[in-house]
Protein backbone atom coordinates (compact mmCIF):
# COMPACT_ATOMS: atom_id res chain seq x y z
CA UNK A 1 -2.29 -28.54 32.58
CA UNK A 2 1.08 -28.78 30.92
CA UNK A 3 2.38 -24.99 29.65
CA UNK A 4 2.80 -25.02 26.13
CA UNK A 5 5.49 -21.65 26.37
CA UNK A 6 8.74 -22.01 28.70
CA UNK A 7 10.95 -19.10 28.98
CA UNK A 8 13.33 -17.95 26.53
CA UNK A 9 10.71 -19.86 23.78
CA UNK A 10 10.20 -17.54 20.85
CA UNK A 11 6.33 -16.20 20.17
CA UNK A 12 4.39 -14.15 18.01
CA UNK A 13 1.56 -12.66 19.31
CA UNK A 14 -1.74 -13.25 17.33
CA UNK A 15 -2.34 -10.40 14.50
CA UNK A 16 -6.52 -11.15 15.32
CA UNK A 17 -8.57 -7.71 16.02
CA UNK A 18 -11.50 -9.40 17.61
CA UNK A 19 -15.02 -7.06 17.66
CA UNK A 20 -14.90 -7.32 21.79
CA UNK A 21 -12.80 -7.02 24.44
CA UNK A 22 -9.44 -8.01 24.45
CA UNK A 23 -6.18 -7.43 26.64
CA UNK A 24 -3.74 -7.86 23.79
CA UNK A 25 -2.61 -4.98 23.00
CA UNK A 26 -3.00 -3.47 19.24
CA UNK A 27 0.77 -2.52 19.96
CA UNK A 28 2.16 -6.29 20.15
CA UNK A 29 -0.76 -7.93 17.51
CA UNK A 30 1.41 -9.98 15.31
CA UNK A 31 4.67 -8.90 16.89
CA UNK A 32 7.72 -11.48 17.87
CA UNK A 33 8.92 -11.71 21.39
CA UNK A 34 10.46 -13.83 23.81
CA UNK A 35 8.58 -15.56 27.09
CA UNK A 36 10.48 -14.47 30.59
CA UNK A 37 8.29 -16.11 32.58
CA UNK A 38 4.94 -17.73 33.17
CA UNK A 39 2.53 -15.47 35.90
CA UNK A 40 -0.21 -17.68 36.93
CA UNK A 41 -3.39 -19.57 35.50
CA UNK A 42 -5.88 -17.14 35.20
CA UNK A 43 -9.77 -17.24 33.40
CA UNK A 44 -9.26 -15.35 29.58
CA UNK A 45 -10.33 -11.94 30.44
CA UNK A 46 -11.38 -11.56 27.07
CA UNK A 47 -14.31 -13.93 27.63
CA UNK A 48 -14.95 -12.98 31.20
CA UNK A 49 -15.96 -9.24 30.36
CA UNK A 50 -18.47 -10.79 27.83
CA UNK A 51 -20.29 -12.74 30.94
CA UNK A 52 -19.15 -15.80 29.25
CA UNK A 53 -17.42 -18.96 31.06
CA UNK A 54 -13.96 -19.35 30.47
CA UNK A 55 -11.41 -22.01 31.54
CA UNK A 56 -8.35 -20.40 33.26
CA UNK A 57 -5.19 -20.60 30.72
CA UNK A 58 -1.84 -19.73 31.43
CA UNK A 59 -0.67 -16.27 31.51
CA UNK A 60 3.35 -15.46 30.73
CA UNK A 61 5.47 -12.01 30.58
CA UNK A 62 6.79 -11.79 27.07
CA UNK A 63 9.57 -9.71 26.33
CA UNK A 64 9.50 -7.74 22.77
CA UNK A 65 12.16 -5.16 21.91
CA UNK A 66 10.86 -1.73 21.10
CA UNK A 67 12.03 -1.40 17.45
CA UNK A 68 9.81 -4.82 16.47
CA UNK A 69 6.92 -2.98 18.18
CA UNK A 70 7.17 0.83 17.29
CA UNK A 71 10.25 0.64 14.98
CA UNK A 72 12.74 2.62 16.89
CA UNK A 73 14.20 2.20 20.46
CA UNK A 74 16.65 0.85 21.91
CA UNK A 75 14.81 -1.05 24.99
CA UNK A 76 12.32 -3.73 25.75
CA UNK A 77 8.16 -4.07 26.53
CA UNK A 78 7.34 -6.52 28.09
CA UNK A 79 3.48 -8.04 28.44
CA UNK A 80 1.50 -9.93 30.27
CA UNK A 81 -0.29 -12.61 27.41
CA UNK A 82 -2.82 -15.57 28.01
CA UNK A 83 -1.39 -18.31 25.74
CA UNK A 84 -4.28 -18.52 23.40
CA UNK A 85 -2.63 -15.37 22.44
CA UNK A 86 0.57 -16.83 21.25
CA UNK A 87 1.90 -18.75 18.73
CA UNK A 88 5.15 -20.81 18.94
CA UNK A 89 8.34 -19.51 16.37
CA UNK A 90 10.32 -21.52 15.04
């Protein structure tokens, strides 16, 4: 399985609020960041706390400074994301 993110590639996170269980955070939803580094191939935990199968995706770090997230700051947060999470910027 080929990773569609390598670091320094430019994301935005998706904006989606879905009615279950989901480890995006509200915080990055629809933010723009930067991948560090991918962290594994691991099953969407989204899916697995439903009961429901799920094919393991890659997971990366992405970095997003703090003003894009909370509008002030002067550091970074960065996150662990599964890639259906992400969306490429160009």
């Amino acid at each position: 399985m080929a990773d569609l993110f390598a670091p320094g590639d430019r994301v935005r996170a998706t904006s989606v609020d879905p009615p279950h269980h989901t480890r995006a955070p509200r915080y990055v939803r629809g933010a723009v960041g930067t991948v560090v580094e991918r962290e594994g191939v691991f099953p969407l935990a989204d899916d697995r706390a439903r009961g429901l199968p799920s094919a393991p995706e890659a997971v990366y770090a992405v970095r997003f400074a703090a003003r894009e997230l909370f509008g002030e700051g002067d550091h970074d947060v960065t996150v662990a994301l599964w890639e259906s999470y992400l969306r490429a910027v160009s």
